[in-house]
PDB file of N, CA and C in Angstrom:
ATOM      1  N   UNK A   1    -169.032  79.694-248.216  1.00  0.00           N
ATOM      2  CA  UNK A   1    -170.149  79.697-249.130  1.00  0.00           C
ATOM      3  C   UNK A   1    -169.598  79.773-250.552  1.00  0.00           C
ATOM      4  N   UNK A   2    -169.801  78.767-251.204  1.00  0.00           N
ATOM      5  CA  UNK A   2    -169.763  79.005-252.787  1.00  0.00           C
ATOM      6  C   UNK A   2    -169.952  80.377-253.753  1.00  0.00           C
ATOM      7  N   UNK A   3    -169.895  80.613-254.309  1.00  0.00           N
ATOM      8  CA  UNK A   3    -170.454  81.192-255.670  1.00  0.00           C
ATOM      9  C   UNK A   3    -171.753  80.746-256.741  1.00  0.00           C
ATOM     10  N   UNK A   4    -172.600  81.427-256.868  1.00  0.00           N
ATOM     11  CA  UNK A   4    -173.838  80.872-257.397  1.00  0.00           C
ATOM     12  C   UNK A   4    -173.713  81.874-259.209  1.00  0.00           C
ATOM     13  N   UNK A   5    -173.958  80.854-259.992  1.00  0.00           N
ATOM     14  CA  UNK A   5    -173.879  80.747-261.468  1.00  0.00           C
ATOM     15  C   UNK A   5    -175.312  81.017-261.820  1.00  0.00           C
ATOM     16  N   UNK A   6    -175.670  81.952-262.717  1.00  0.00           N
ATOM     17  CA  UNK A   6    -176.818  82.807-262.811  1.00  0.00           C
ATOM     18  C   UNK A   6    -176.991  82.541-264.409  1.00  0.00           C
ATOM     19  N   UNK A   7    -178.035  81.521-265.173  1.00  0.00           N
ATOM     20  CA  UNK A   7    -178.398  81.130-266.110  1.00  0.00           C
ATOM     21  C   UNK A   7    -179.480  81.273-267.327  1.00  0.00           C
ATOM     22  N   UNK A   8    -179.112  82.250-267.972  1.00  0.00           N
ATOM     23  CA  UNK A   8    -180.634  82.487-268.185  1.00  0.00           C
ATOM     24  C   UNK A   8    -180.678  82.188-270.344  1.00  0.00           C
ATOM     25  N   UNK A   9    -181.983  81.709-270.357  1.00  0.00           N
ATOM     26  CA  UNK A   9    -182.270  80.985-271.864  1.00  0.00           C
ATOM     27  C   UNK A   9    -180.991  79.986-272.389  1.00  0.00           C
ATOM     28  N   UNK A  10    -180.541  78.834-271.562  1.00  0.00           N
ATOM     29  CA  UNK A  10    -179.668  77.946-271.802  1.00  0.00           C
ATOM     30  C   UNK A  10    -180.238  76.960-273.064  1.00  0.00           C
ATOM     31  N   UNK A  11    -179.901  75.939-272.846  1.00  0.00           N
ATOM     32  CA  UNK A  11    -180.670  74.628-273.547  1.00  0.00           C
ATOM     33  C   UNK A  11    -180.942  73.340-272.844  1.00  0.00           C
ATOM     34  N   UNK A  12    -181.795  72.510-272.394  1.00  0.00           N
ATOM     35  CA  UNK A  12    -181.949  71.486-271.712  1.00  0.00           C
ATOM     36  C   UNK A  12    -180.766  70.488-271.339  1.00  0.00           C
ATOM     37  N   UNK A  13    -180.436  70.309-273.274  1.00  0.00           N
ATOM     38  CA  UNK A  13    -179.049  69.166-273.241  1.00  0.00           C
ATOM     39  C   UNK A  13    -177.901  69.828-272.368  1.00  0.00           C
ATOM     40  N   UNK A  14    -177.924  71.357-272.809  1.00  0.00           N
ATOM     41  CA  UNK A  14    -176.626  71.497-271.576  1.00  0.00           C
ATOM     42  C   UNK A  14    -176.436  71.239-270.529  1.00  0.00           C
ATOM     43  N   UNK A  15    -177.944  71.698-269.606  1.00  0.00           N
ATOM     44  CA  UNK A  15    -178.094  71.691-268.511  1.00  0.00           C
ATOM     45  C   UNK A  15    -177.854  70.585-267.941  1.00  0.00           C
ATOM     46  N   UNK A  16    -178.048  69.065-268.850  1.00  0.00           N
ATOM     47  CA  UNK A  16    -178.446  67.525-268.401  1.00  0.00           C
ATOM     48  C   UNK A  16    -177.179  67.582-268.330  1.00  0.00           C
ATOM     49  N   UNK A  17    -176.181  67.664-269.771  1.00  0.00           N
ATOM     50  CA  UNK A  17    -174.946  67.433-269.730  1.00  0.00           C
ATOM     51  C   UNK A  17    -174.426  67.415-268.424  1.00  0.00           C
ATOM     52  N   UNK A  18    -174.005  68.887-267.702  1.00  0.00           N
ATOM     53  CA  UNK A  18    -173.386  69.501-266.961  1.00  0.00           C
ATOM     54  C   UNK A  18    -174.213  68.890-265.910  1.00  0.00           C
ATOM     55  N   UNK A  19    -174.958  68.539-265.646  1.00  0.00           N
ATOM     56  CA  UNK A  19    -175.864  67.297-264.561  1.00  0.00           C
ATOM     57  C   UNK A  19    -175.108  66.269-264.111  1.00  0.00           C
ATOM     58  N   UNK A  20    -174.655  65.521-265.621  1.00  0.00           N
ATOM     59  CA  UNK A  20    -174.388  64.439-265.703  1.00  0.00           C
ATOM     60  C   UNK A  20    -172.737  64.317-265.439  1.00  0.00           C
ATOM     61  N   UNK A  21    -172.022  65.438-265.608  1.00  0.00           N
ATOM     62  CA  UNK A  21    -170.719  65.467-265.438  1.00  0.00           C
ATOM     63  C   UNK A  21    -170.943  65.586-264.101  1.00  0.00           C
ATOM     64  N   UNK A  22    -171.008  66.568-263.265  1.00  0.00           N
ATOM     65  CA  UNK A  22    -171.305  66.392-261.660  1.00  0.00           C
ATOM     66  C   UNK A  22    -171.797  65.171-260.978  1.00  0.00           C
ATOM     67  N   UNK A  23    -172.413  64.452-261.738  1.00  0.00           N
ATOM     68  CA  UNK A  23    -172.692  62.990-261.288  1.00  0.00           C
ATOM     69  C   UNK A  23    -171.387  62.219-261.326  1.00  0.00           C
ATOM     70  N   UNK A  24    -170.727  62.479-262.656  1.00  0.00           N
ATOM     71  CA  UNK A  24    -169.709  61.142-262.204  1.00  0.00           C
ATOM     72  C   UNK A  24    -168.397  62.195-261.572  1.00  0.00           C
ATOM     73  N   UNK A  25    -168.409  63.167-261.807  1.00  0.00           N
ATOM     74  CA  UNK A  25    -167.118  63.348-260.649  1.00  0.00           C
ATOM     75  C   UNK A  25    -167.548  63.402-259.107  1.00  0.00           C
ATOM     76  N   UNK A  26    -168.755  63.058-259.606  1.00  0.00           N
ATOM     77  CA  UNK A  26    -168.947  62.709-257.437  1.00  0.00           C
ATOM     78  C   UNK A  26    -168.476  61.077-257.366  1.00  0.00           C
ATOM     79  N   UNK A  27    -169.003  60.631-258.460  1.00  0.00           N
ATOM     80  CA  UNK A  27    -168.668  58.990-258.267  1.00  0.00           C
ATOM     81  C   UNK A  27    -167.449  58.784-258.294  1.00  0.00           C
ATOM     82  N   UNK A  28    -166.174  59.783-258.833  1.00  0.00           N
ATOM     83  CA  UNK A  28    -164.706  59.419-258.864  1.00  0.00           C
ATOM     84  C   UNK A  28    -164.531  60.138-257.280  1.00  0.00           C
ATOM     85  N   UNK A  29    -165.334  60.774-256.786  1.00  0.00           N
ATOM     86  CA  UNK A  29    -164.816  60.949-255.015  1.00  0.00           C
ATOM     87  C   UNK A  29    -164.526  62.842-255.013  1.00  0.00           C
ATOM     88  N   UNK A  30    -164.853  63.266-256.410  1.00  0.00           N
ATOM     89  CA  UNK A  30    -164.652  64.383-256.034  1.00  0.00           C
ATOM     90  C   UNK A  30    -165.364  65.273-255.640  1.00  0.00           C
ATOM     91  N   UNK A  31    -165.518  66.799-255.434  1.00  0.00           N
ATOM     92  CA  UNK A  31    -166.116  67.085-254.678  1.00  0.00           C
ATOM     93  C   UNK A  31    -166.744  68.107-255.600  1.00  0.00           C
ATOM     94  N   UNK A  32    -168.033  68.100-255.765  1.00  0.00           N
ATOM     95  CA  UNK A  32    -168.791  69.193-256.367  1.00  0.00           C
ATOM     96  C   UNK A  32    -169.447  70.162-255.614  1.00  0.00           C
ATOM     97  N   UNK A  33    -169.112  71.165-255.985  1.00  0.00           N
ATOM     98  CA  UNK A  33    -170.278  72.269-254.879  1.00  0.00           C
ATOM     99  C   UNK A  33    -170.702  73.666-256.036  1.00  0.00           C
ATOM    100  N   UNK A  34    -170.820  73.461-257.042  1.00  0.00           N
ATOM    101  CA  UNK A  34    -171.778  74.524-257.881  1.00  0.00           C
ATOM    102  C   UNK A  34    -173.393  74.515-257.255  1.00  0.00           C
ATOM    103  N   UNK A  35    -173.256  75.419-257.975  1.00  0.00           N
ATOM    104  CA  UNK A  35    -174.756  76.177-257.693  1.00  0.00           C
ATOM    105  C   UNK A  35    -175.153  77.226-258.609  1.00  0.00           C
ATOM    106  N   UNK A  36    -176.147  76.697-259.321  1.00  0.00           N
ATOM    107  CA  UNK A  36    -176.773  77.462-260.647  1.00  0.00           C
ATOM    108  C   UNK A  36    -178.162  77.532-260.367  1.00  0.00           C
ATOM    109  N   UNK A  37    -178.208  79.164-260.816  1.00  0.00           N
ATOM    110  CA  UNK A  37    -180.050  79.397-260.851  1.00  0.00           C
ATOM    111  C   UNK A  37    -180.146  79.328-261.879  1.00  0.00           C
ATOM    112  N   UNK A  38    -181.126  79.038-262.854  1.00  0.00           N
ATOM    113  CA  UNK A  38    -181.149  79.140-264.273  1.00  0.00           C
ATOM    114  C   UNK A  38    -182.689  79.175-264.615  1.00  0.00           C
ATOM    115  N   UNK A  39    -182.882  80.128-265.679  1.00  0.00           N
ATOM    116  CA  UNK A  39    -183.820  80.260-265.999  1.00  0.00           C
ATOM    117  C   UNK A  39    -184.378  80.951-267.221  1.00  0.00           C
ATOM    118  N   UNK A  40    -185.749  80.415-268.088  1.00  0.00           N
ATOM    119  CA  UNK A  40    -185.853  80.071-269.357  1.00  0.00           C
ATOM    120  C   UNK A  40    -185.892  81.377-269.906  1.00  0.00           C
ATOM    121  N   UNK A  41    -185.888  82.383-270.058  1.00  0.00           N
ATOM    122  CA  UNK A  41    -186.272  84.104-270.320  1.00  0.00           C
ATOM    123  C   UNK A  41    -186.066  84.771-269.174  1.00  0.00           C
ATOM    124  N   UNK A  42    -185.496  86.036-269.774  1.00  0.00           N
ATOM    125  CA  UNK A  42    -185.130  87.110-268.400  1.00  0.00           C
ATOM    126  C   UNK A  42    -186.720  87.808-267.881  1.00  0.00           C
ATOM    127  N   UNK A  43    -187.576  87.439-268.753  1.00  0.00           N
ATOM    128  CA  UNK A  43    -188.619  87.888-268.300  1.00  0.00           C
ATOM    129  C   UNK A  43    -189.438  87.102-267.006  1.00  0.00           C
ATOM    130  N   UNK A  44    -188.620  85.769-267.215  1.00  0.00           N
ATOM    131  CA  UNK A  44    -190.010  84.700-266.254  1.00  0.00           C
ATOM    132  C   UNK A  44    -189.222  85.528-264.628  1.00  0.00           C
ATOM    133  N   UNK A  45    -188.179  85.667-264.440  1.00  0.00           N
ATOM    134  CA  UNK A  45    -188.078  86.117-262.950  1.00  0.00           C
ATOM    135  C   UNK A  45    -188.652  87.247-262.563  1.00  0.00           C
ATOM    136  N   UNK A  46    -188.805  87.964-263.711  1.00  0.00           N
ATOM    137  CA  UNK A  46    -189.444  89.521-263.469  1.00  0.00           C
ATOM    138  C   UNK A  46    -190.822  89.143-262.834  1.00  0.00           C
ATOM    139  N   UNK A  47    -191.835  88.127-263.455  1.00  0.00           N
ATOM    140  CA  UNK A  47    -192.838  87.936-263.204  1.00  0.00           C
ATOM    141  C   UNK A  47    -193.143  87.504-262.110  1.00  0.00           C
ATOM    142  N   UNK A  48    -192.457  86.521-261.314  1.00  0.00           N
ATOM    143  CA  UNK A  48    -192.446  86.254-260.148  1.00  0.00           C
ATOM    144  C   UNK A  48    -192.100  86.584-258.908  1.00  0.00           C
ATOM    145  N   UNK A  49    -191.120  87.877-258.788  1.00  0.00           N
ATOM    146  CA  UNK A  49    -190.162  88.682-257.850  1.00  0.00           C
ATOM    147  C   UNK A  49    -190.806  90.140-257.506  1.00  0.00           C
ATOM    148  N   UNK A  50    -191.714  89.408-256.315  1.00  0.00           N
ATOM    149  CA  UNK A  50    -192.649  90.406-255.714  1.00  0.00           C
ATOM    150  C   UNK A  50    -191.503  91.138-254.549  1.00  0.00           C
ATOM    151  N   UNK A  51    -191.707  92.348-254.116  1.00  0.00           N
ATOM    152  CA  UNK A  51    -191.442  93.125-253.311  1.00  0.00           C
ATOM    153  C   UNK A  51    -190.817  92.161-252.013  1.00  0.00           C
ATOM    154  N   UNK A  52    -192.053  91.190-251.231  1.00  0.00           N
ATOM    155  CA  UNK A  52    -191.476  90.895-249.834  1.00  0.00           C
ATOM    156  C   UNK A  52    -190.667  89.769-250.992  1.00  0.00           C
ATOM    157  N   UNK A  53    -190.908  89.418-251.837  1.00  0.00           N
ATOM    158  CA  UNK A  53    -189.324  88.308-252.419  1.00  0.00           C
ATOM    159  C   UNK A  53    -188.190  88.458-252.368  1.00  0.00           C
ATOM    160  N   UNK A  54    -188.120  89.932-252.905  1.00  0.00           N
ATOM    161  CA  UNK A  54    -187.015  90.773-253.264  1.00  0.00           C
ATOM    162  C   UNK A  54    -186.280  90.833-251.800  1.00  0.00           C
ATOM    163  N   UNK A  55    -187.250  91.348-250.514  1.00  0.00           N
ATOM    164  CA  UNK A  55    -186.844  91.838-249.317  1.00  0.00           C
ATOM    165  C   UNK A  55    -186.194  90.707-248.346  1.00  0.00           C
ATOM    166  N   UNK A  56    -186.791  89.498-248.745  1.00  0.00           N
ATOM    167  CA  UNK A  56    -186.335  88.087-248.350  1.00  0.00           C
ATOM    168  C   UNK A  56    -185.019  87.955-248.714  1.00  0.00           C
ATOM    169  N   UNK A  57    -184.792  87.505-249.995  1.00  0.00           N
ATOM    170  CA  UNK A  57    -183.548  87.608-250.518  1.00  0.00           C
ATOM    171  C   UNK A  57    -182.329  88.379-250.366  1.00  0.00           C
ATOM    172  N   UNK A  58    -182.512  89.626-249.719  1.00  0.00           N
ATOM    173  CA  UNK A  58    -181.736  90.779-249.569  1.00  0.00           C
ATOM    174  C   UNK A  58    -181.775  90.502-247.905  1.00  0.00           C
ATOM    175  N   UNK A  59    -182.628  89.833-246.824  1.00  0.00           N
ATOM    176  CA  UNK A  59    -182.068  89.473-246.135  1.00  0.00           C
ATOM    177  C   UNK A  59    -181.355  88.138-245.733  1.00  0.00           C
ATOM    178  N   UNK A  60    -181.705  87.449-246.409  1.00  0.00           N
ATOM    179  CA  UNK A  60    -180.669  85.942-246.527  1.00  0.00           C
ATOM    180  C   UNK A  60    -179.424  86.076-246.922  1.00  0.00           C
ATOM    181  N   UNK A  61    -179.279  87.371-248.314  1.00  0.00           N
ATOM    182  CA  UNK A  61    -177.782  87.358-248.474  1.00  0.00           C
ATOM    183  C   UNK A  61    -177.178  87.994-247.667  1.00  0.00           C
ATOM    184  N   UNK A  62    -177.729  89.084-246.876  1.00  0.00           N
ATOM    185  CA  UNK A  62    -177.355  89.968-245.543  1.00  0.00           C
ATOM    186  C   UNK A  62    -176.776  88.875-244.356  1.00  0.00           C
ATOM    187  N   UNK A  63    -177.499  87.484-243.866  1.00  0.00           N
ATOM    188  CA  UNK A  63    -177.540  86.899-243.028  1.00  0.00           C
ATOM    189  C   UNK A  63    -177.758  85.522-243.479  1.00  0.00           C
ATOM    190  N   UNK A  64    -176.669  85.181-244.218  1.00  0.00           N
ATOM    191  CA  UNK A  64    -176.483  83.900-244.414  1.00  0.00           C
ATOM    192  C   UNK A  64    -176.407  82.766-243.643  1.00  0.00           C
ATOM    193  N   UNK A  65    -177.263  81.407-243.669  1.00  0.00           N
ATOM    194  CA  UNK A  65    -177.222  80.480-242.766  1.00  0.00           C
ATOM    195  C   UNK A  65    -177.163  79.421-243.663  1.00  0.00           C
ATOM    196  N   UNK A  66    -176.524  78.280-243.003  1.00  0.00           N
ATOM    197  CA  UNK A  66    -176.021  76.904-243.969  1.00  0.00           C
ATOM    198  C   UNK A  66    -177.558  76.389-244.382  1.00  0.00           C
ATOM    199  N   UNK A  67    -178.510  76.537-243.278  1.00  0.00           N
ATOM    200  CA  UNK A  67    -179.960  75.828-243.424  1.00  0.00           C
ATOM    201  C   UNK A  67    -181.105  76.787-242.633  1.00  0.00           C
ATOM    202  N   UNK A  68    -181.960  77.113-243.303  1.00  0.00           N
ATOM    203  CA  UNK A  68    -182.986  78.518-242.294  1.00  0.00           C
ATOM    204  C   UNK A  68    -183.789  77.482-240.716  1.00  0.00           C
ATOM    205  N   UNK A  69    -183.388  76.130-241.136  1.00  0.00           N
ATOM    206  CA  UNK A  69    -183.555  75.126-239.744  1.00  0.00           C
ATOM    207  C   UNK A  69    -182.281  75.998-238.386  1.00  0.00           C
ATOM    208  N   UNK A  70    -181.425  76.425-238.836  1.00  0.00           N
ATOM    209  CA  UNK A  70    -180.557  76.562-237.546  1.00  0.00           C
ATOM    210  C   UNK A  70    -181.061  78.527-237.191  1.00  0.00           C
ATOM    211  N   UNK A  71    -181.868  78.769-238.285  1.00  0.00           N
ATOM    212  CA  UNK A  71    -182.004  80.534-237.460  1.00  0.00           C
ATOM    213  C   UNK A  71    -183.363  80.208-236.413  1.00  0.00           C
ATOM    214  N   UNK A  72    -183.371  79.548-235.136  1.00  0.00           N
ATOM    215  CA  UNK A  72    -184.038  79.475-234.568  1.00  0.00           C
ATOM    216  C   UNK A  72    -184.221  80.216-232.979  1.00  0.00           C
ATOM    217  N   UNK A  73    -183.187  80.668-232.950  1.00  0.00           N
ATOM    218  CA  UNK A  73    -183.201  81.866-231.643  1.00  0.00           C
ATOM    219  C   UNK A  73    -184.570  82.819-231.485  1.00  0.00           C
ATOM    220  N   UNK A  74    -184.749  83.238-230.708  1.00  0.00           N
ATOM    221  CA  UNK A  74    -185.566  84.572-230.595  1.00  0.00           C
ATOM    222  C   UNK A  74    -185.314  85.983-231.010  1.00  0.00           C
ATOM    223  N   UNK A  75    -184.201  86.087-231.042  1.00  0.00           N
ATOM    224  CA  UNK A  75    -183.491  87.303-231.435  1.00  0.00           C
ATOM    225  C   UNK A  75    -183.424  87.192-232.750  1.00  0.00           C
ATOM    226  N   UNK A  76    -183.001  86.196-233.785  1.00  0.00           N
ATOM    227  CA  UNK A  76    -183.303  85.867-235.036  1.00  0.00           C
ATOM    228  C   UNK A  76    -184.834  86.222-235.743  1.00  0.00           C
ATOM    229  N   UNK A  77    -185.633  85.751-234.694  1.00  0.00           N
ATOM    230  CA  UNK A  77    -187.099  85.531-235.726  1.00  0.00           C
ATOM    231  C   UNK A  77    -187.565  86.868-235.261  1.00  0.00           C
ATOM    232  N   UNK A  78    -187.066  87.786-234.039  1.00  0.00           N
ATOM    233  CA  UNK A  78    -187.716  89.008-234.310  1.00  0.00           C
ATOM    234  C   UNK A  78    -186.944  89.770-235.454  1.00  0.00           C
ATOM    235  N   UNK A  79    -185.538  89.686-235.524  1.00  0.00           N
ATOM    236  CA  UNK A  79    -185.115  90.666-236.550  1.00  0.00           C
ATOM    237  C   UNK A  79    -185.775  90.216-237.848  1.00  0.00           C
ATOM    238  N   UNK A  80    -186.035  88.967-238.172  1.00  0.00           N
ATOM    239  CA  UNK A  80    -186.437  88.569-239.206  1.00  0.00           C
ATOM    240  C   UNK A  80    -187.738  89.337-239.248  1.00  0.00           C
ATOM    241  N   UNK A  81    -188.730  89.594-238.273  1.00  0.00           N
ATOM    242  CA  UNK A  81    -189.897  89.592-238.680  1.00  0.00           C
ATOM    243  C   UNK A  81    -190.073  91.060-238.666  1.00  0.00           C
ATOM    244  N   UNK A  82    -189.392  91.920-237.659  1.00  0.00           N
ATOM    245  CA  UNK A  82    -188.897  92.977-238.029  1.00  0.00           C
ATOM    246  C   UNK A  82    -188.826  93.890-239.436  1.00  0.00           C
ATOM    247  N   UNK A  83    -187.893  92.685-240.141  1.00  0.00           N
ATOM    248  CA  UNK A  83    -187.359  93.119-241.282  1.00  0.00           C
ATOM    249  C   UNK A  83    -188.258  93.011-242.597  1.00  0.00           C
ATOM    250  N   UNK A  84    -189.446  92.249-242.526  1.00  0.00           N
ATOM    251  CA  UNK A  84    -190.215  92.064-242.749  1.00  0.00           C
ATOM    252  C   UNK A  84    -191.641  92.945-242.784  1.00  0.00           C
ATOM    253  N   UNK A  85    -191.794  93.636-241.654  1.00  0.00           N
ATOM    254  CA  UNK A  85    -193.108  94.063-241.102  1.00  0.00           C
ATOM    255  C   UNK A  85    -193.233  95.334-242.504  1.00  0.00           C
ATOM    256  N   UNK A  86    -194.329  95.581-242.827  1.00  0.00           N
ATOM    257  CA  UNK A  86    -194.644  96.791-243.722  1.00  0.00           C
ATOM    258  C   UNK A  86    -195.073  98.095-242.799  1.00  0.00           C
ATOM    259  N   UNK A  87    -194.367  98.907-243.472  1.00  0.00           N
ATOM    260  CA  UNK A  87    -194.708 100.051-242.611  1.00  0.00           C
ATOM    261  C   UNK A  87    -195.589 101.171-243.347  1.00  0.00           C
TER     262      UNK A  87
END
């Protein structure tokens, strides 16, 4: 798993820039794998990062999967829902 780059009040042009460079070093064959959250004020995540968000997140990074398509077991979706349930 990569490393994820945490962005906050950037500028558009950068963002395109750094877009646009990852575009052509894929086209020279190389291999890009960044990963940036980015976002416009430290306030806009506050606003959106409800409790079960928070609890989601804290179990995905707990139990990382390449795609939430492959956590399909039974034993998976109870711990998940488990982990989940409000008490």
């Amino acid at each position: 798993m990569s490393d994820m780059k945490l962005s906050v009040g950037g500028k558009l042009e950068d963002d395109a820039a750094a877009f646009v460079d990852a575009w052509r070093r894929t086209e020279r064959g190389e291999s890009v794998r960044e990963r940036l959250l980015a976002h416009e004020s430290r306030e806009l995540p506050a606003k959106v990062m409800t409790g079960e968000r928070y609890r989601l997140l804290k179990h995905l990074h707990a139990c990382p999967e390449p795609s939430i398509a492959l956590q399909d077991s039974s034993a998976d979706k109870r711990a998940a829902s488990a982990a989940f349930t409000r008490k």
